[in-house]
N, C-alpha and C. Protein backbone atom coordinates (compact mmCIF):
# COMPACT_ATOMS: atom_id res chain seq x y z
N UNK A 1 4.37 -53.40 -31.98
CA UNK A 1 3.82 -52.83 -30.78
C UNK A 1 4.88 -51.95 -30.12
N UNK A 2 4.73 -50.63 -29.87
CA UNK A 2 5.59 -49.79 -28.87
C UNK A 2 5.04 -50.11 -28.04
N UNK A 3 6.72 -50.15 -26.99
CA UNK A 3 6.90 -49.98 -25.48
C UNK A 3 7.09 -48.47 -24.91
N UNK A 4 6.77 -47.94 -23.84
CA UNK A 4 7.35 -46.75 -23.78
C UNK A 4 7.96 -47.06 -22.65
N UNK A 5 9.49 -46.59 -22.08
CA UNK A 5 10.44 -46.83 -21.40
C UNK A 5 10.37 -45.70 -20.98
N UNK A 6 10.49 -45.70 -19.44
CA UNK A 6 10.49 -45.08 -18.23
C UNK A 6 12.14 -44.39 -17.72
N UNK A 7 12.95 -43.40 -17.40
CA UNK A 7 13.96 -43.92 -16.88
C UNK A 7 13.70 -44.23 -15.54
N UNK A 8 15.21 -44.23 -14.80
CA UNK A 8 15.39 -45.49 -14.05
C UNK A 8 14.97 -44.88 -12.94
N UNK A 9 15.37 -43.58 -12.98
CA UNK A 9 15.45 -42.76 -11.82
C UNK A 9 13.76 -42.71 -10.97
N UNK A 10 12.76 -42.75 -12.18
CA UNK A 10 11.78 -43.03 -11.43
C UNK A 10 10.81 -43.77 -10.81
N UNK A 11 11.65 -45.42 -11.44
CA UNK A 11 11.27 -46.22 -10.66
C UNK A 11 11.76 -46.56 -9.34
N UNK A 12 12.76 -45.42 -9.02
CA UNK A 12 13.80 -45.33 -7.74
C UNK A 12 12.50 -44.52 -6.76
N UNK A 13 12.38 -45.31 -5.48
CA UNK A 13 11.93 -44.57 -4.48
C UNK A 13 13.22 -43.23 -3.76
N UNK A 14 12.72 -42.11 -3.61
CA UNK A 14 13.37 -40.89 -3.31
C UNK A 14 14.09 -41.52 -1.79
N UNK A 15 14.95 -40.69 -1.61
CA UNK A 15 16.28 -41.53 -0.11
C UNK A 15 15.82 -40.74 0.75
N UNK A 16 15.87 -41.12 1.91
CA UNK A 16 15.47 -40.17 2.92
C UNK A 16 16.27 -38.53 3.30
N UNK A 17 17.75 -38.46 2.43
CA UNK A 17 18.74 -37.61 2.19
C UNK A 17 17.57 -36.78 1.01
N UNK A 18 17.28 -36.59 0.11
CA UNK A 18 16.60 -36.20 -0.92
C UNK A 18 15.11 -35.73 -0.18
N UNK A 19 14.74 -36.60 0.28
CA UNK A 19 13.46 -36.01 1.33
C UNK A 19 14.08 -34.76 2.16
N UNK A 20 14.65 -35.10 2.75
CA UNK A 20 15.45 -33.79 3.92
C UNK A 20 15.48 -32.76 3.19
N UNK A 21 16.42 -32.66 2.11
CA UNK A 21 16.81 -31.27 1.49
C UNK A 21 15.81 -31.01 0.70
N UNK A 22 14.77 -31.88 0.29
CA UNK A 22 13.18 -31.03 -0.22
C UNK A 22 12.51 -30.76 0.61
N UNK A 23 12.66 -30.93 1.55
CA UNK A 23 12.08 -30.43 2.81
C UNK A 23 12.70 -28.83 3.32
N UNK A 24 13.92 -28.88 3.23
CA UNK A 24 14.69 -27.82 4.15
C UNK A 24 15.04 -26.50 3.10
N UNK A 25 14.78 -27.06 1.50
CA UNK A 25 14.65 -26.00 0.56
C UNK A 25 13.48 -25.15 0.29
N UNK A 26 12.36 -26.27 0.83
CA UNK A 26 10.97 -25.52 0.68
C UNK A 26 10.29 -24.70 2.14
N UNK A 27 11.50 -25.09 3.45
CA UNK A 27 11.25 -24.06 4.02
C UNK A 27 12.06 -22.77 3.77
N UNK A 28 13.06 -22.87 3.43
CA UNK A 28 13.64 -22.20 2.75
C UNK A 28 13.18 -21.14 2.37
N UNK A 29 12.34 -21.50 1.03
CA UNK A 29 11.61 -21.12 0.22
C UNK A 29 10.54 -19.74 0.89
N UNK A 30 9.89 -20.47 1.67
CA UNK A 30 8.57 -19.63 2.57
C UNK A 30 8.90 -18.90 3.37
N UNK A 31 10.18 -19.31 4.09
CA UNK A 31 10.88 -18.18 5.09
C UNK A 31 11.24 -16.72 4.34
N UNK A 32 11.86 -16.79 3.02
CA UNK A 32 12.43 -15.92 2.31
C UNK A 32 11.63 -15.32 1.94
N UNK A 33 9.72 -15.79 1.27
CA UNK A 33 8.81 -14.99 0.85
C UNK A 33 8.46 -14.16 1.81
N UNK A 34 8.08 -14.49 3.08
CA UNK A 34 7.74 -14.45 3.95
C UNK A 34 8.78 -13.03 4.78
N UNK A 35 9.89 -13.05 4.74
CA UNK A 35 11.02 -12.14 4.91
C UNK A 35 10.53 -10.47 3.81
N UNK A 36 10.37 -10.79 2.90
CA UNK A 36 10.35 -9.99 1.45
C UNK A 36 9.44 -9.33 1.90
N UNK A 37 8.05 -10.13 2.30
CA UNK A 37 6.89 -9.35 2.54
C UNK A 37 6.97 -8.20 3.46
N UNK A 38 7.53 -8.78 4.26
CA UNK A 38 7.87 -7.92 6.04
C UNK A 38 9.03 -6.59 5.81
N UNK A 39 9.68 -7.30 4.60
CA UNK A 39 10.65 -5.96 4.89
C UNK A 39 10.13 -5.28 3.24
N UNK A 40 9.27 -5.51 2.67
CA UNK A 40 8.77 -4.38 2.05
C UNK A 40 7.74 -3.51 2.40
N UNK A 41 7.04 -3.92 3.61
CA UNK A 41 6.27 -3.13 4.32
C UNK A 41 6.39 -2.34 4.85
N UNK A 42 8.23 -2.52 6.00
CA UNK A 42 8.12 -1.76 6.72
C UNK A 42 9.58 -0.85 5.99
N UNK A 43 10.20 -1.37 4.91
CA UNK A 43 11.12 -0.52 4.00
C UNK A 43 10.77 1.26 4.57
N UNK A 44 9.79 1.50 4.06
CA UNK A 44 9.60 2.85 4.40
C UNK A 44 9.45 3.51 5.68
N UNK A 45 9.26 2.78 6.36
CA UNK A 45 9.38 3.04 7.95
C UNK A 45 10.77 3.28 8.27
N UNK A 46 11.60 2.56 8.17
CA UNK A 46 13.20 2.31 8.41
C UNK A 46 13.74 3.43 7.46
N UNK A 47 13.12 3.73 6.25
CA UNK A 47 14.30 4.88 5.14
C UNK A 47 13.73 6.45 4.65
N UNK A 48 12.22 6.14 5.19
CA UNK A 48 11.25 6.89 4.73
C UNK A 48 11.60 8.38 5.54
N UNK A 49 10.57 9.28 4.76
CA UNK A 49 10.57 10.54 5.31
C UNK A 49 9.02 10.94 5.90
N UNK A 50 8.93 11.02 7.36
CA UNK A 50 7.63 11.48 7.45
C UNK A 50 6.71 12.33 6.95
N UNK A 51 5.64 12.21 7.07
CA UNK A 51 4.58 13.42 6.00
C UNK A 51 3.42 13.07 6.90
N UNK A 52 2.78 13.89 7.22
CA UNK A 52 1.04 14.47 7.35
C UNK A 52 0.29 14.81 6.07
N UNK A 53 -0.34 14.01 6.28
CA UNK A 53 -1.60 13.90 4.88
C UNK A 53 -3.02 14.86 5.93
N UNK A 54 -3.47 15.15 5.49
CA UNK A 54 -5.46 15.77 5.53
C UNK A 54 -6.26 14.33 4.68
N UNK A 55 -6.97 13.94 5.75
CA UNK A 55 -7.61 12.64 4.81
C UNK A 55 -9.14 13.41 5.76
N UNK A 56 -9.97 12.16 5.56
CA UNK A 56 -11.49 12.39 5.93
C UNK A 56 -11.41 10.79 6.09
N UNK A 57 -11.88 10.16 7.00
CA UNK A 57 -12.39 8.82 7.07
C UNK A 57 -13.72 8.83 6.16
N UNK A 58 -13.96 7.45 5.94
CA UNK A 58 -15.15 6.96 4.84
C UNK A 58 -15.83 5.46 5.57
N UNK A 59 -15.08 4.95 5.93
CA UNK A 59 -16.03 3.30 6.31
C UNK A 59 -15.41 2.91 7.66
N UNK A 60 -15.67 3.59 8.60
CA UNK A 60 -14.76 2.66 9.94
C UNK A 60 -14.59 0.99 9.87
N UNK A 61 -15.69 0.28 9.88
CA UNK A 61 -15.36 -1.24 9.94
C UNK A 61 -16.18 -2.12 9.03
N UNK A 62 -15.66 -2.92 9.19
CA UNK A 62 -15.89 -4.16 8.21
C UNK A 62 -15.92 -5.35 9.15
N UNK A 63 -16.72 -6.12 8.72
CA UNK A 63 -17.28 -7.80 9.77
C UNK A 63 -16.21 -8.59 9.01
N UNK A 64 -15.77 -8.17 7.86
CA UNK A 64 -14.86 -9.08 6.98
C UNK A 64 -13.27 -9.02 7.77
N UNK A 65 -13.10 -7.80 7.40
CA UNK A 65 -11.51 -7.13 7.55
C UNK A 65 -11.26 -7.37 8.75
N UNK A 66 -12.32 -6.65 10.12
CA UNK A 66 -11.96 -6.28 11.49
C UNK A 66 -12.33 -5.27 11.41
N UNK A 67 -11.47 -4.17 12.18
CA UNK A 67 -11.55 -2.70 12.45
C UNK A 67 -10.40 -1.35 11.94
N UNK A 68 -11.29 -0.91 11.25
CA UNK A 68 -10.07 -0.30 10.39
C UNK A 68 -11.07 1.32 9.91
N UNK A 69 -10.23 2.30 9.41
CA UNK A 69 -10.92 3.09 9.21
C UNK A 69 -10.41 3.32 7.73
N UNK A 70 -10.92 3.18 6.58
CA UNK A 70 -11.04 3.27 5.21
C UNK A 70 -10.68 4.79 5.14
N UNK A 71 -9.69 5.48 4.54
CA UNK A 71 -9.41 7.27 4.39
C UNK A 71 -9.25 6.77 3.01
N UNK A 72 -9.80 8.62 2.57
CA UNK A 72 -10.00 9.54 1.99
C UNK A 72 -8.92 10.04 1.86
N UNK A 73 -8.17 10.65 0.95
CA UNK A 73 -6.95 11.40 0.94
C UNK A 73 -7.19 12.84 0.07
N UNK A 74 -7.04 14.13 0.25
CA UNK A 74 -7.04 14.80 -0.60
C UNK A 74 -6.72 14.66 -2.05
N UNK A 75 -5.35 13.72 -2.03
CA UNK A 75 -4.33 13.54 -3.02
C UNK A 75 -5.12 12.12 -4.50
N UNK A 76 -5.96 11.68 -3.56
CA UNK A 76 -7.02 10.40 -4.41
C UNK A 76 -7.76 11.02 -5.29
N UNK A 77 -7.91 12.48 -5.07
CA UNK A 77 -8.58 12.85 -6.28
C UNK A 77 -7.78 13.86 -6.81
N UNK A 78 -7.05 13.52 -8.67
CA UNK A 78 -5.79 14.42 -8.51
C UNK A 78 -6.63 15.33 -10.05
N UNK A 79 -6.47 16.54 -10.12
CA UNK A 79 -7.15 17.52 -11.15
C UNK A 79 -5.72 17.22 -12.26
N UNK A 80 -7.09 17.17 -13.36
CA UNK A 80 -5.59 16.93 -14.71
C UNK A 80 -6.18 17.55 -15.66
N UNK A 81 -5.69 18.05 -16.67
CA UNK A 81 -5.92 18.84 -18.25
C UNK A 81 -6.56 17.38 -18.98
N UNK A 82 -7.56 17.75 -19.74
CA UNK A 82 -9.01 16.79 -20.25
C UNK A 82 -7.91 16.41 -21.28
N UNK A 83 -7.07 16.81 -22.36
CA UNK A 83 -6.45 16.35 -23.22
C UNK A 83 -5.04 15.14 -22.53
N UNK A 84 -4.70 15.15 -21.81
CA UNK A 84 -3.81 14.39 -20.71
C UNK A 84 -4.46 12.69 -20.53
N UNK A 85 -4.03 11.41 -20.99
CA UNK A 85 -4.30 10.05 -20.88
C UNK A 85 -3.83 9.43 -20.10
N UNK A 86 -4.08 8.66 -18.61
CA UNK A 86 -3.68 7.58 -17.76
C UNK A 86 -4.62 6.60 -18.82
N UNK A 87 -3.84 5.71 -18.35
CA UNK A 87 -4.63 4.35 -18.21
C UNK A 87 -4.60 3.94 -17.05
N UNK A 88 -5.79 2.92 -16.53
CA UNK A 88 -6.11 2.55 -15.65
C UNK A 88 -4.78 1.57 -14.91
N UNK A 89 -4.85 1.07 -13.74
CA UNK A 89 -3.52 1.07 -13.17
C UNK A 89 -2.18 1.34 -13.56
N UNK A 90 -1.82 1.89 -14.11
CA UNK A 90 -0.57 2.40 -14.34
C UNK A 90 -0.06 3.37 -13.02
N UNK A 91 1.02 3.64 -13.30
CA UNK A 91 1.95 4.27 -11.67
C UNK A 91 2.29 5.43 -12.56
N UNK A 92 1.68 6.04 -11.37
CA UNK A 92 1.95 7.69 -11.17
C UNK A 92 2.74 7.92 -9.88
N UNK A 93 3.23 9.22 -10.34
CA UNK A 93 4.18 9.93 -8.72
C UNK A 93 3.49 11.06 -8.49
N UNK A 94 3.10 11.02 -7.51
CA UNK A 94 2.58 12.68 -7.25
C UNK A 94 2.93 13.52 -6.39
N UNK A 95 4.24 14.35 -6.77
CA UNK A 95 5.13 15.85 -6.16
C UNK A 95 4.16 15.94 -4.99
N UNK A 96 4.77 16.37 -3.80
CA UNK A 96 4.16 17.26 -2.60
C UNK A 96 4.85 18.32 -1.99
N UNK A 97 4.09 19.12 -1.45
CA UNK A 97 4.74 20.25 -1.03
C UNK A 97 3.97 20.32 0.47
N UNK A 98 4.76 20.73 1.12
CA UNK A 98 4.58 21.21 2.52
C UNK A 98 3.87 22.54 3.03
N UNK A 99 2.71 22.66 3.64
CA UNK A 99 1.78 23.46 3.25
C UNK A 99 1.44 24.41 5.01
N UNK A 100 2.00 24.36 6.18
CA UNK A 100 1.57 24.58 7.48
C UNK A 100 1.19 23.69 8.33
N UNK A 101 2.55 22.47 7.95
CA UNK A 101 2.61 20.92 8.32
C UNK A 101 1.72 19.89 8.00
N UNK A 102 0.69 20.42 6.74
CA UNK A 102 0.34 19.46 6.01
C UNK A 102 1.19 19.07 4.64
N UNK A 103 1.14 17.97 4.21
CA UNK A 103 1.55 17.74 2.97
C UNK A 103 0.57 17.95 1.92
N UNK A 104 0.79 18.49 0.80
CA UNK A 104 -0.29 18.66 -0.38
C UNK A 104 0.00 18.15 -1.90
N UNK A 105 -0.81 18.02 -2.42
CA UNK A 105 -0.75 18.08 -4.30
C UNK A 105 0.10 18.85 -4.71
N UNK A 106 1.19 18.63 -5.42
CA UNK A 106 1.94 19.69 -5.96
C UNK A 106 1.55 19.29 -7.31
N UNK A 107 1.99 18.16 -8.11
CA UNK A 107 2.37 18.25 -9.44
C UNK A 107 2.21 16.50 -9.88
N UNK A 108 1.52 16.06 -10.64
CA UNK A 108 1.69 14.72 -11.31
C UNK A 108 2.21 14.29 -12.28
N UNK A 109 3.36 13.49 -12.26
CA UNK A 109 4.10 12.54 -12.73
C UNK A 109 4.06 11.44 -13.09
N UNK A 110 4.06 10.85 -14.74
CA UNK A 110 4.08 9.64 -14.85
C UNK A 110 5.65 9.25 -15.01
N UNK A 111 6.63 9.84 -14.33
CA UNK A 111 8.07 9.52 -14.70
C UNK A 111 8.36 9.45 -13.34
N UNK A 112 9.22 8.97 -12.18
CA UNK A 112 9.66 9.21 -11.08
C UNK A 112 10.31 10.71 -10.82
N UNK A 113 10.35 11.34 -10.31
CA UNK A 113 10.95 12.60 -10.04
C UNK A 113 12.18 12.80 -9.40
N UNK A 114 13.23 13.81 -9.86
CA UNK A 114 14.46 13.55 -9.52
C UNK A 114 14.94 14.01 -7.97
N UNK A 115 13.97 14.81 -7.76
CA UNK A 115 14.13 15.59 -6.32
C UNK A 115 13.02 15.54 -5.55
N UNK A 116 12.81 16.25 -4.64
CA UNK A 116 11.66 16.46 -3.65
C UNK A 116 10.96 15.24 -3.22
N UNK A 117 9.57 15.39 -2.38
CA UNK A 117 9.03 14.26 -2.00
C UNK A 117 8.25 14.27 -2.55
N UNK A 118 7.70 12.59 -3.21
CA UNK A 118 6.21 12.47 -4.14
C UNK A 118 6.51 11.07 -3.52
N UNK A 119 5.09 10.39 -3.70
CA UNK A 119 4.47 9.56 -2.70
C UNK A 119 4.24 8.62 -4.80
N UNK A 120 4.58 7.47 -4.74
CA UNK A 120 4.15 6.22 -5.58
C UNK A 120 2.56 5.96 -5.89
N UNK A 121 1.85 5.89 -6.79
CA UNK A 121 0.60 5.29 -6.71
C UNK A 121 0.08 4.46 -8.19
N UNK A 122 -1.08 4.25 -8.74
CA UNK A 122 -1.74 3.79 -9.28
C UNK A 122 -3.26 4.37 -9.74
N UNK A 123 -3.11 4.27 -10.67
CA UNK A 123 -4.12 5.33 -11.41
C UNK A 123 -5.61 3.85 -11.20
N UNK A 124 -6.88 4.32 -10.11
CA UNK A 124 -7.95 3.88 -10.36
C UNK A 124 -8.89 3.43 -11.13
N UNK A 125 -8.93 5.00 -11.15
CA UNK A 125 -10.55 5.40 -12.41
C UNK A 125 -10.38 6.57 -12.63
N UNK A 126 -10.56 7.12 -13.55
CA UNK A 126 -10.42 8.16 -14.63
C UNK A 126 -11.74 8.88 -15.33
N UNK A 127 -11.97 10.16 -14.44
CA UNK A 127 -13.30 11.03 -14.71
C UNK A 127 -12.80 11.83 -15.15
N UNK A 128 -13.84 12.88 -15.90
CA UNK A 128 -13.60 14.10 -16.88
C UNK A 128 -12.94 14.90 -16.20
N UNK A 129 -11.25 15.28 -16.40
CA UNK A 129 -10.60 16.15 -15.75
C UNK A 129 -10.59 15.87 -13.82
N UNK A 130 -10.41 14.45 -13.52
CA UNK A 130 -10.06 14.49 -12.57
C UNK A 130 -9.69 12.59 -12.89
N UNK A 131 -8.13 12.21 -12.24
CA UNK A 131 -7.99 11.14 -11.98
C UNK A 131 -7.65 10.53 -10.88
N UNK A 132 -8.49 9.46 -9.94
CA UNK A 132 -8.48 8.72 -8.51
C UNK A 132 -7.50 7.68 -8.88
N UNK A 133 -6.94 7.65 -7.82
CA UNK A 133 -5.75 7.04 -7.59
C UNK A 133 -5.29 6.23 -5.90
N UNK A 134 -4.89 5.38 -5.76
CA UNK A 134 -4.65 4.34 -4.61
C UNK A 134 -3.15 4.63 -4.29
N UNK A 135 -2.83 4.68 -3.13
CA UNK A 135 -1.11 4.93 -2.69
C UNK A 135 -0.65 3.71 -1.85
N UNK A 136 -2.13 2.77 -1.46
CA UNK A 136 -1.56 1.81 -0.73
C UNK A 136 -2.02 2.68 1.16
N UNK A 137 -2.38 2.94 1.13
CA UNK A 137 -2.23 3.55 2.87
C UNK A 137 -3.90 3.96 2.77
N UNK A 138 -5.13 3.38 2.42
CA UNK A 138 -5.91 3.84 2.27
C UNK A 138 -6.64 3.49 3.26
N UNK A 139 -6.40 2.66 3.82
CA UNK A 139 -6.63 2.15 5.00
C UNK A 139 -6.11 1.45 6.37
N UNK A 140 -6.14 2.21 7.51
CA UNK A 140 -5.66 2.17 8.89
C UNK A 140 -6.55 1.22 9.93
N UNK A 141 -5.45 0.37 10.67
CA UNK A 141 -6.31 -0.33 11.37
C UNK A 141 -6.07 0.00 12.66
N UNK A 142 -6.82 -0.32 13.86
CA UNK A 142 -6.73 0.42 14.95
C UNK A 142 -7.81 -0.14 15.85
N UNK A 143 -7.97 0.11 17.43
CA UNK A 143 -8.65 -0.69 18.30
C UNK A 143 -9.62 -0.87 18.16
N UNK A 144 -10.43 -1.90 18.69
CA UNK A 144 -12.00 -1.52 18.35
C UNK A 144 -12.81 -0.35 19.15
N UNK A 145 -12.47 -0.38 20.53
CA UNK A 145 -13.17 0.90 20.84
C UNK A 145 -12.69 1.90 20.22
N UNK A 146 -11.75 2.16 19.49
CA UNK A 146 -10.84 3.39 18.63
C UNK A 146 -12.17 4.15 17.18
N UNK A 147 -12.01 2.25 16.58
CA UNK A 147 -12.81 2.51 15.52
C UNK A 147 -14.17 2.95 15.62
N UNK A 148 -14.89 2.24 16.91
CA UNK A 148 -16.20 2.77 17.05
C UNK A 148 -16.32 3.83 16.95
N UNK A 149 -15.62 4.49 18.35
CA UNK A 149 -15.84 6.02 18.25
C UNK A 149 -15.87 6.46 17.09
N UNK A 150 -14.75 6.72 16.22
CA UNK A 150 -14.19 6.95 14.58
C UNK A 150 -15.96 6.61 14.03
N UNK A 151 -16.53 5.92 14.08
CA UNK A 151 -17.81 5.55 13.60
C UNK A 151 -18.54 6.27 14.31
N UNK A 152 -19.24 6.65 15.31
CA UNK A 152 -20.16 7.60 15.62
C UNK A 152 -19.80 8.73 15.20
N UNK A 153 -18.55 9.20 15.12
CA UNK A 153 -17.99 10.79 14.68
C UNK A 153 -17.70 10.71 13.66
N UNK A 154 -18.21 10.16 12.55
CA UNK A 154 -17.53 10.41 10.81
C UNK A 154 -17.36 11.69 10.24
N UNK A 155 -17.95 12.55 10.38
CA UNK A 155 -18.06 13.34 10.07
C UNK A 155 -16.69 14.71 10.26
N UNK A 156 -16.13 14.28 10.84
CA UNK A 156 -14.38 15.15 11.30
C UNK A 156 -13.29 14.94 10.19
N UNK A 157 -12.53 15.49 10.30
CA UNK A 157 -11.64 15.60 9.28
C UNK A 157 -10.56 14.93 10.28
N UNK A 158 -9.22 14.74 9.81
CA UNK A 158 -8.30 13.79 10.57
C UNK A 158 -7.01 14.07 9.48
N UNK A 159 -6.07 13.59 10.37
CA UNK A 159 -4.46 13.75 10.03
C UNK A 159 -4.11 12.39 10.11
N UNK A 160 -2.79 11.98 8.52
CA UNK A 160 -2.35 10.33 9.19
C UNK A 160 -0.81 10.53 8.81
N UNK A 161 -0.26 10.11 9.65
CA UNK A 161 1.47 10.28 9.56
C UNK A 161 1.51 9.02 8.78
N UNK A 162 2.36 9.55 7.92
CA UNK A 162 2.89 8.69 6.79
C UNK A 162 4.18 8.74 6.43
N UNK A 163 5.14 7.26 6.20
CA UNK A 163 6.28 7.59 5.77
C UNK A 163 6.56 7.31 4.58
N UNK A 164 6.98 8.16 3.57
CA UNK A 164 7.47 7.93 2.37
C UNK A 164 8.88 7.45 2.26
N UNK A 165 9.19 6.20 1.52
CA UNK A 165 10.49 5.52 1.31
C UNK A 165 11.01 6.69 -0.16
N UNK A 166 12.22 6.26 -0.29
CA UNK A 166 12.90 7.14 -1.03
C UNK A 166 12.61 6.89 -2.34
N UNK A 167 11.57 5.90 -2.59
CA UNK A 167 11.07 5.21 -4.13
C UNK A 167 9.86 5.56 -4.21
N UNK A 168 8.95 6.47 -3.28
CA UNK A 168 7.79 6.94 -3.56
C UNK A 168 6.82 5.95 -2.54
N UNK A 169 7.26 4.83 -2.31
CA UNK A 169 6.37 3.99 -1.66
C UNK A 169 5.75 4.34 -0.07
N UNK A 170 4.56 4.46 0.29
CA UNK A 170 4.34 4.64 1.86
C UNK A 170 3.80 3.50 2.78
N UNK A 171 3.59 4.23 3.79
CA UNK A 171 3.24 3.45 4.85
C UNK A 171 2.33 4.01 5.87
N UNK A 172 1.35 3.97 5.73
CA UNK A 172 0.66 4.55 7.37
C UNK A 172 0.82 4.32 8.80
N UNK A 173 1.44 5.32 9.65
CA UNK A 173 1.82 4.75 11.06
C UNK A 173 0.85 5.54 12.16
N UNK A 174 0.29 6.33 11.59
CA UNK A 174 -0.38 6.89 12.97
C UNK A 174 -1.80 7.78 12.57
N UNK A 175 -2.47 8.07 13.18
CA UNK A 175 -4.48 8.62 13.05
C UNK A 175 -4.74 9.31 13.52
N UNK A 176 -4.84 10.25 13.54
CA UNK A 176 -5.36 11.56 14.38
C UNK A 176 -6.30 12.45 13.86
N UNK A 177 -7.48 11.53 14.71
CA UNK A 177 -8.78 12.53 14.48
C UNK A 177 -8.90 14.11 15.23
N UNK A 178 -9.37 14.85 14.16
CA UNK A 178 -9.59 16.24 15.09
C UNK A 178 -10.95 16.43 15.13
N UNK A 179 -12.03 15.43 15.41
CA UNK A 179 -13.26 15.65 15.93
C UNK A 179 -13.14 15.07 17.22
N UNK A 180 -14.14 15.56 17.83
CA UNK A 180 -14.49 14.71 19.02
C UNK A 180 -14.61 13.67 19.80
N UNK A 181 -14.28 12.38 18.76
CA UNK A 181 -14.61 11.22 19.08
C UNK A 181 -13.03 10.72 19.14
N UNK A 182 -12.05 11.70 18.89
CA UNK A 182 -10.45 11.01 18.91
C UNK A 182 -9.74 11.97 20.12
């Protein structure tokens, strides 16, 4: 007949010293995730270079989310040569150029670029000679009487200050509708 033998250590109840420091490692732990999150958000705020995008709002609010206005970016829909392959999420850079204080489409990159400003993203979905793409800033949140209005007036075109970090990554900081309702 086998016995199977245990070691000792776990028939040892844990010390209240051993409790403490699993305790004070696993806040530890959550403080530091928790840190990471916050300062990769606002990374680009602190190193970034401002930019004005041309977006169009699309969905002011959500019962889920809160109040937020879902944009449109010129740059989400990027024109490419039909022989040219993304795959679906993969990271693209996409060059911008400065246009009469808008920022625009210059040039797409699946390599990081050695100069100028291009904004980080992720390849969507992929139509005949055109590929949509996510930058992360696709959506702005903002008051509720803000968003309403933004919802009766959809129809306006709008500006969103954005800061690009020096790795392509952004951030949306500010909304400026040029219809009526902002």
């Amino acid at each position: 007949m086998n016995t199977m033998t245990m070691p000792d250590w776990l028939h040892k109840k844990p010390g209240k010293r051993t409790i403490q420091i699993g305790l004070i490692l696993t806040l530890f732990f959550q403080l530091t995730v928790l840190c990471v999150e916050y300062l990769g958000s606002v990374l680009p705020i602190w190193t970034g270079e401002e930019i004005i995008l041309k977006t169009e709002p699309v969905d002011p609010r959500s019962l889920f989310r809160g109040n937020f206005v879902r944009l449109n970016y010129e740059i989400n829909r990027i024109p490419t040569e039909p022989q040219t392959e993304y795959k679906m999420g993969s990271l693209i850079y996409v060059s911008l150029v400065e246009s009469q204080g808008i920022w625009q489409f210059d040039k797409l990159n699946t390599a990081k670029p050695h100069q100028g400003t291009y904004i980080r993203g992720r390849v969507r979905r992929i139509d005949s000679g055109t590929v949509r793409a996510e930058y992360g800033i696709e959506a702005f949140f903002m008051p509720k009487e803000k968003a309403l209005k933004v919802q009766n007036e959809m129809g306006g075109q709008a500006q969103v200050r954005v800061f690009v970090a020096p790795n392509g990554k952004a951030r949306a900081v500010g909304f400026k509708c040029l219809g009526e309702a902002c």
